[in-house]
N, C-alpha and C. Protein backbone atom coordinates (compact mmCIF):
# COMPACT_ATOMS: atom_id res chain seq x y z
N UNK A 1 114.92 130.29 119.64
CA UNK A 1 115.37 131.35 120.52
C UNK A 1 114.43 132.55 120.34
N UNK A 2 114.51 132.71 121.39
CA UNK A 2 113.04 134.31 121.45
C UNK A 2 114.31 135.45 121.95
N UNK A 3 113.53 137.08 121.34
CA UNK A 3 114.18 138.04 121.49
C UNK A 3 113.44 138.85 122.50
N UNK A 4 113.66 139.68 122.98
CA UNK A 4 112.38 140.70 123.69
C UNK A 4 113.19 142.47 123.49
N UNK A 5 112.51 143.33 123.13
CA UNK A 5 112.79 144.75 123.27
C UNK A 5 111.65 145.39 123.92
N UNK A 6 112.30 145.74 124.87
CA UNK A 6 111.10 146.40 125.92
C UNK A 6 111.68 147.94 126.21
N UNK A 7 110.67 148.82 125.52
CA UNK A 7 110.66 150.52 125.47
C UNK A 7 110.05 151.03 126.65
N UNK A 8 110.76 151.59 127.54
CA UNK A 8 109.61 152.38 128.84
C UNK A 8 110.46 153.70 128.64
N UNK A 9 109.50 154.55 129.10
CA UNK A 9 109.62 155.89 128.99
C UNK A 9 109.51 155.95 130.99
N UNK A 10 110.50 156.87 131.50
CA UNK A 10 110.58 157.28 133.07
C UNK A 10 110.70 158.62 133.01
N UNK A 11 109.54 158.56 134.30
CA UNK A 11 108.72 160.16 134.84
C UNK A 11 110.24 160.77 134.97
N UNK A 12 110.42 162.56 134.72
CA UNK A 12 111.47 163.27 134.81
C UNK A 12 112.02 163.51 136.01
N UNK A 13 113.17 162.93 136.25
CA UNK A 13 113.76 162.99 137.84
C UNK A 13 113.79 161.70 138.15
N UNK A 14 112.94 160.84 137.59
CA UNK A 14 113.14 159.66 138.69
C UNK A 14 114.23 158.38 137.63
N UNK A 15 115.16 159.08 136.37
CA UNK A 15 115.89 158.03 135.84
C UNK A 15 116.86 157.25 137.02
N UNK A 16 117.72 158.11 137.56
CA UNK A 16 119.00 157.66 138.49
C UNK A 16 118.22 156.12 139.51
N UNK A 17 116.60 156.96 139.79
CA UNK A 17 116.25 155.77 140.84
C UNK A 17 115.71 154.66 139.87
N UNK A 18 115.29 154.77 138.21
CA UNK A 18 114.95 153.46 137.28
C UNK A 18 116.40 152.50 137.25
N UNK A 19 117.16 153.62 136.57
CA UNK A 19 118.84 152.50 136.84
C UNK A 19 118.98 151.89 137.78
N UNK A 20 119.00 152.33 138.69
CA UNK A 20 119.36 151.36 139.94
C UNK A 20 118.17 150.27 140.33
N UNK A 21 116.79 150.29 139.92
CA UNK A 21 116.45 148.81 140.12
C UNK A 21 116.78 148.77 138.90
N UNK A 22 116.36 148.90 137.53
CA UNK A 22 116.97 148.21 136.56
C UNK A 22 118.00 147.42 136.09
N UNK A 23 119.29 147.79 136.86
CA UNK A 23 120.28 147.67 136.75
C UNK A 23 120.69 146.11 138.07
N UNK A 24 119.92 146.31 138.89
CA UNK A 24 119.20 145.37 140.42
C UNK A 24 119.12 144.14 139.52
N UNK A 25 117.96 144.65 138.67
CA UNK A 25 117.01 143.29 138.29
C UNK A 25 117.77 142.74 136.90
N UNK A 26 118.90 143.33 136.25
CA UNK A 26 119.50 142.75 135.05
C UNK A 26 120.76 141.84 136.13
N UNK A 27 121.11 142.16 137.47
CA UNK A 27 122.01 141.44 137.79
C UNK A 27 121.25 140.07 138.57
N UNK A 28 119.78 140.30 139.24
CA UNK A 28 119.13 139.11 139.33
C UNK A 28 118.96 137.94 138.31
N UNK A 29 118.53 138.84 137.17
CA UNK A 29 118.06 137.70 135.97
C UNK A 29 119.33 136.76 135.72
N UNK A 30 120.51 137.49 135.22
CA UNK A 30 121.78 137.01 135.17
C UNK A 30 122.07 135.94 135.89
N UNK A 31 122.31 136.16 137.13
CA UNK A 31 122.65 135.22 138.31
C UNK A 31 121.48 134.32 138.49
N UNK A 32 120.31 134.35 138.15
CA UNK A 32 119.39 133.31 138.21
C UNK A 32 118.66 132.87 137.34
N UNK A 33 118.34 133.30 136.26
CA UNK A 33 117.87 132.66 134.69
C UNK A 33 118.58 131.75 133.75
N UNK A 34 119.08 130.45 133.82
CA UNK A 34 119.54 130.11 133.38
C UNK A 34 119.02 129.86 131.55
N UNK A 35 117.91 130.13 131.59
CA UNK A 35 117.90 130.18 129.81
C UNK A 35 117.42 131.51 129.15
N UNK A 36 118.21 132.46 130.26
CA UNK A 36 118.03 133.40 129.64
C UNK A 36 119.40 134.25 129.31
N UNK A 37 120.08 134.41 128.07
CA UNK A 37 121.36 134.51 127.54
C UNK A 37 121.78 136.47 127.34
N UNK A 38 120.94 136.61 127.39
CA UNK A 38 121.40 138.30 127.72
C UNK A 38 119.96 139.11 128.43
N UNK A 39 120.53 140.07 129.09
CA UNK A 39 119.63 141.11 129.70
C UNK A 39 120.24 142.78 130.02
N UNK A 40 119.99 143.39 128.93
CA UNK A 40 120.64 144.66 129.57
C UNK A 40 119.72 145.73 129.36
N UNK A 41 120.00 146.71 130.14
CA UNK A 41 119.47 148.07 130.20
C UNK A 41 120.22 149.05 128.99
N UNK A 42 119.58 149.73 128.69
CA UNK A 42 120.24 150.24 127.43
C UNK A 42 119.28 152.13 127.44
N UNK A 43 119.83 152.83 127.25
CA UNK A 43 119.47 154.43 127.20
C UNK A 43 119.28 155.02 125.68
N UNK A 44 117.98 155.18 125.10
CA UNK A 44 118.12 155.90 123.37
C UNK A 44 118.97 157.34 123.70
N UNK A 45 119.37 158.06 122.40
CA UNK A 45 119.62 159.43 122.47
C UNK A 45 118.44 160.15 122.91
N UNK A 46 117.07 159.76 122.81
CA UNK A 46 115.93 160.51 123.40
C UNK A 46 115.23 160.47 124.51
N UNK A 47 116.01 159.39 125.54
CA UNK A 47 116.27 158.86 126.45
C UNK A 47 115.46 158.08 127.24
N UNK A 48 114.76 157.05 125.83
CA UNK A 48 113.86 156.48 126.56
C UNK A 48 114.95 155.25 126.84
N UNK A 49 114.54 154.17 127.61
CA UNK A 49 115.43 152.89 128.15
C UNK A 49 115.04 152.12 127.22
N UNK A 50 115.14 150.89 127.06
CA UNK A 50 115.19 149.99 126.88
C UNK A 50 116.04 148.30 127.13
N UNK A 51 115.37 147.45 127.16
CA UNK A 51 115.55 146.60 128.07
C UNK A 51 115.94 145.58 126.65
N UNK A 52 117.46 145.21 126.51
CA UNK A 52 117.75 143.66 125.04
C UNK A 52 117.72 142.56 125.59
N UNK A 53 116.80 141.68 125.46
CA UNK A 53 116.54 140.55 126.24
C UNK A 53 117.28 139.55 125.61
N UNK A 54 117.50 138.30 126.03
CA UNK A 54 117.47 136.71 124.64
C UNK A 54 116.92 135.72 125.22
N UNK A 55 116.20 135.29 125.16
CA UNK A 55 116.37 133.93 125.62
C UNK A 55 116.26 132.93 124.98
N UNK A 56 116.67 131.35 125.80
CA UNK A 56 116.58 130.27 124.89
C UNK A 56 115.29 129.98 124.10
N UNK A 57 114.34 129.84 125.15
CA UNK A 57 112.91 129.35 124.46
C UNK A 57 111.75 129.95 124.47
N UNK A 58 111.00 129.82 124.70
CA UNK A 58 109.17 130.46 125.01
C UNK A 58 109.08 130.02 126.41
N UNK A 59 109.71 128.51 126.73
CA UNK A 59 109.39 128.39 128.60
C UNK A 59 110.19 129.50 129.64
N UNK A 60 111.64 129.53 128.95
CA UNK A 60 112.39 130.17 129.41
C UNK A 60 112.10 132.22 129.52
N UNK A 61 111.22 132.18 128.55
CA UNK A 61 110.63 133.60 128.10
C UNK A 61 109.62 133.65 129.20
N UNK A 62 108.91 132.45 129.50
CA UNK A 62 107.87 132.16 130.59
C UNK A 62 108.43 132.75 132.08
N UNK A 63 109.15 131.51 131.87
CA UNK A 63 110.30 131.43 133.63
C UNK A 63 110.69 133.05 134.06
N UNK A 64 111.34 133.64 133.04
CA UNK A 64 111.46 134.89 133.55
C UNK A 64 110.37 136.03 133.55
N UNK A 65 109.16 135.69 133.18
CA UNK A 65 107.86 136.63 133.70
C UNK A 65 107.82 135.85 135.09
N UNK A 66 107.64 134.96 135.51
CA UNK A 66 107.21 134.38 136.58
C UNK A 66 108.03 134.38 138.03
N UNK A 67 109.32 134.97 137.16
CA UNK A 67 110.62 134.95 138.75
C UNK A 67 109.91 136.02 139.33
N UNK A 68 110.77 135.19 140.88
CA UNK A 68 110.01 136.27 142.06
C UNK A 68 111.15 137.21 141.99
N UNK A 69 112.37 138.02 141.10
CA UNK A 69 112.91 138.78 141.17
C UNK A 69 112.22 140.11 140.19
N UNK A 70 110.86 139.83 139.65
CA UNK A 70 110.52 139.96 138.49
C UNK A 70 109.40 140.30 139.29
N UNK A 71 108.66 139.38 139.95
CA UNK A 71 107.48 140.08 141.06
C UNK A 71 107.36 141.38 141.53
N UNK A 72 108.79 141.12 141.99
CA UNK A 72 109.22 142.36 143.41
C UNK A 72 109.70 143.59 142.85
N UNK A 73 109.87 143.35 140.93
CA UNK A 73 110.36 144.38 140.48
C UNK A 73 109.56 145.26 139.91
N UNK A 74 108.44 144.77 139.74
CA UNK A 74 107.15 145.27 138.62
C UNK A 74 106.72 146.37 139.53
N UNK A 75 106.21 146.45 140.61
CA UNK A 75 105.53 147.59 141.54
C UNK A 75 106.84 149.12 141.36
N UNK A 76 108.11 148.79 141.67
CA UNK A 76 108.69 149.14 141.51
C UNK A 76 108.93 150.41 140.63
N UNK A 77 109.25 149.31 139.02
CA UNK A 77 109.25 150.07 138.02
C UNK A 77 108.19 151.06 137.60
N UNK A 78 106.69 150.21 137.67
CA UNK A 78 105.15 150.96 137.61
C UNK A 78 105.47 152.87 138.30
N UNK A 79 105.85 152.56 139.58
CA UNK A 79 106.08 153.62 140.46
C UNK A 79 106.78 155.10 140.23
N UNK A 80 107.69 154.24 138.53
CA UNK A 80 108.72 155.51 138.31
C UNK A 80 108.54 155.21 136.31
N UNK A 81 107.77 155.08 136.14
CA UNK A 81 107.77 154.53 134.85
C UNK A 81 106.01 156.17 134.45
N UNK A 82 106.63 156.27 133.14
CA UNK A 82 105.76 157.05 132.79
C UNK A 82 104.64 156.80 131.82
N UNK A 83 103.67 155.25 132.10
CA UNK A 83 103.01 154.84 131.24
C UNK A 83 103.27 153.24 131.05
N UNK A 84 102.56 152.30 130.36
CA UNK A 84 102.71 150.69 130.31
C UNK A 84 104.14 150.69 129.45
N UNK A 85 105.46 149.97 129.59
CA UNK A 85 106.18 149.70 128.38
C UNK A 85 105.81 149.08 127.07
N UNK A 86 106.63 149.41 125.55
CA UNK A 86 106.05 148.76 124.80
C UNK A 86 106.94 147.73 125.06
N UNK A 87 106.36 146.12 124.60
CA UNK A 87 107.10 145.29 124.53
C UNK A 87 107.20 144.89 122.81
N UNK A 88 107.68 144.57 122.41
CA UNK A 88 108.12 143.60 121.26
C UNK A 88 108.87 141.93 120.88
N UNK A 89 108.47 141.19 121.18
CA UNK A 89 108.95 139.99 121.11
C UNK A 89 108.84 139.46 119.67
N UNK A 90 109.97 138.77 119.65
CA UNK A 90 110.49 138.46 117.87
C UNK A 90 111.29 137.10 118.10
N UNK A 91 110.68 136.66 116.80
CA UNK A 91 111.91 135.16 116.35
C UNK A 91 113.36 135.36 116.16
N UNK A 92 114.41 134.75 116.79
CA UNK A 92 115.61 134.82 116.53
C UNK A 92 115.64 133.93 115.51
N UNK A 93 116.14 134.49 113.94
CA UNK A 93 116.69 133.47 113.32
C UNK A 93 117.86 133.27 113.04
N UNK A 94 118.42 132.03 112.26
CA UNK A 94 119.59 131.25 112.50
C UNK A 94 119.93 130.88 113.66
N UNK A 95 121.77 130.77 113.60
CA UNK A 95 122.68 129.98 114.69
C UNK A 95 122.40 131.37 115.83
């Protein structure tokens, strides 16, 4: 099982319009990723976002770079995003 934490920082003013695709594209993945076991949007106290991913495997980690809900979302985010996100991907261990 693979993890993902993805940190983006959004230009000032434009959070309300990041939530709402963010929030778009956590109900796409859901409804159409089947090996992918959680996806949420999440706010620090310093208010950068972040994105708690899970998924089953490395293909499934694949599958969801490659959805076309994931295409259509990237221009998007770029647009209101203040810089590349960091990503972090990690081994889930155990059950």
């Amino acid at each position: 099982m693979k993890a993902i934490i993805a940190k983006a920082k959004v230009q000032e003013g434009k959070e309300a319009e990041f939530e709402k695709v963010a929030l778009e594209l956590a109900r796409q993945v859901e409804a159409n990723e089947p090996g992918n076991k959680l996806y949420k949007l999440c706010r620090s106290a310093d208010g950068d976002y972040l994105f708690i991913e899970l998924y089953d495997s490395n293909e499934a980690m694949a599958e969801h770079g490659a959805a076309p809900h994931m295409k259509e979302a990237g221009p998007k985010f770029f647009s209101l995003m203040a810089g590349r996100p960091e990503i972090t991907v990690l081994d889930v261990l155990g059950d």
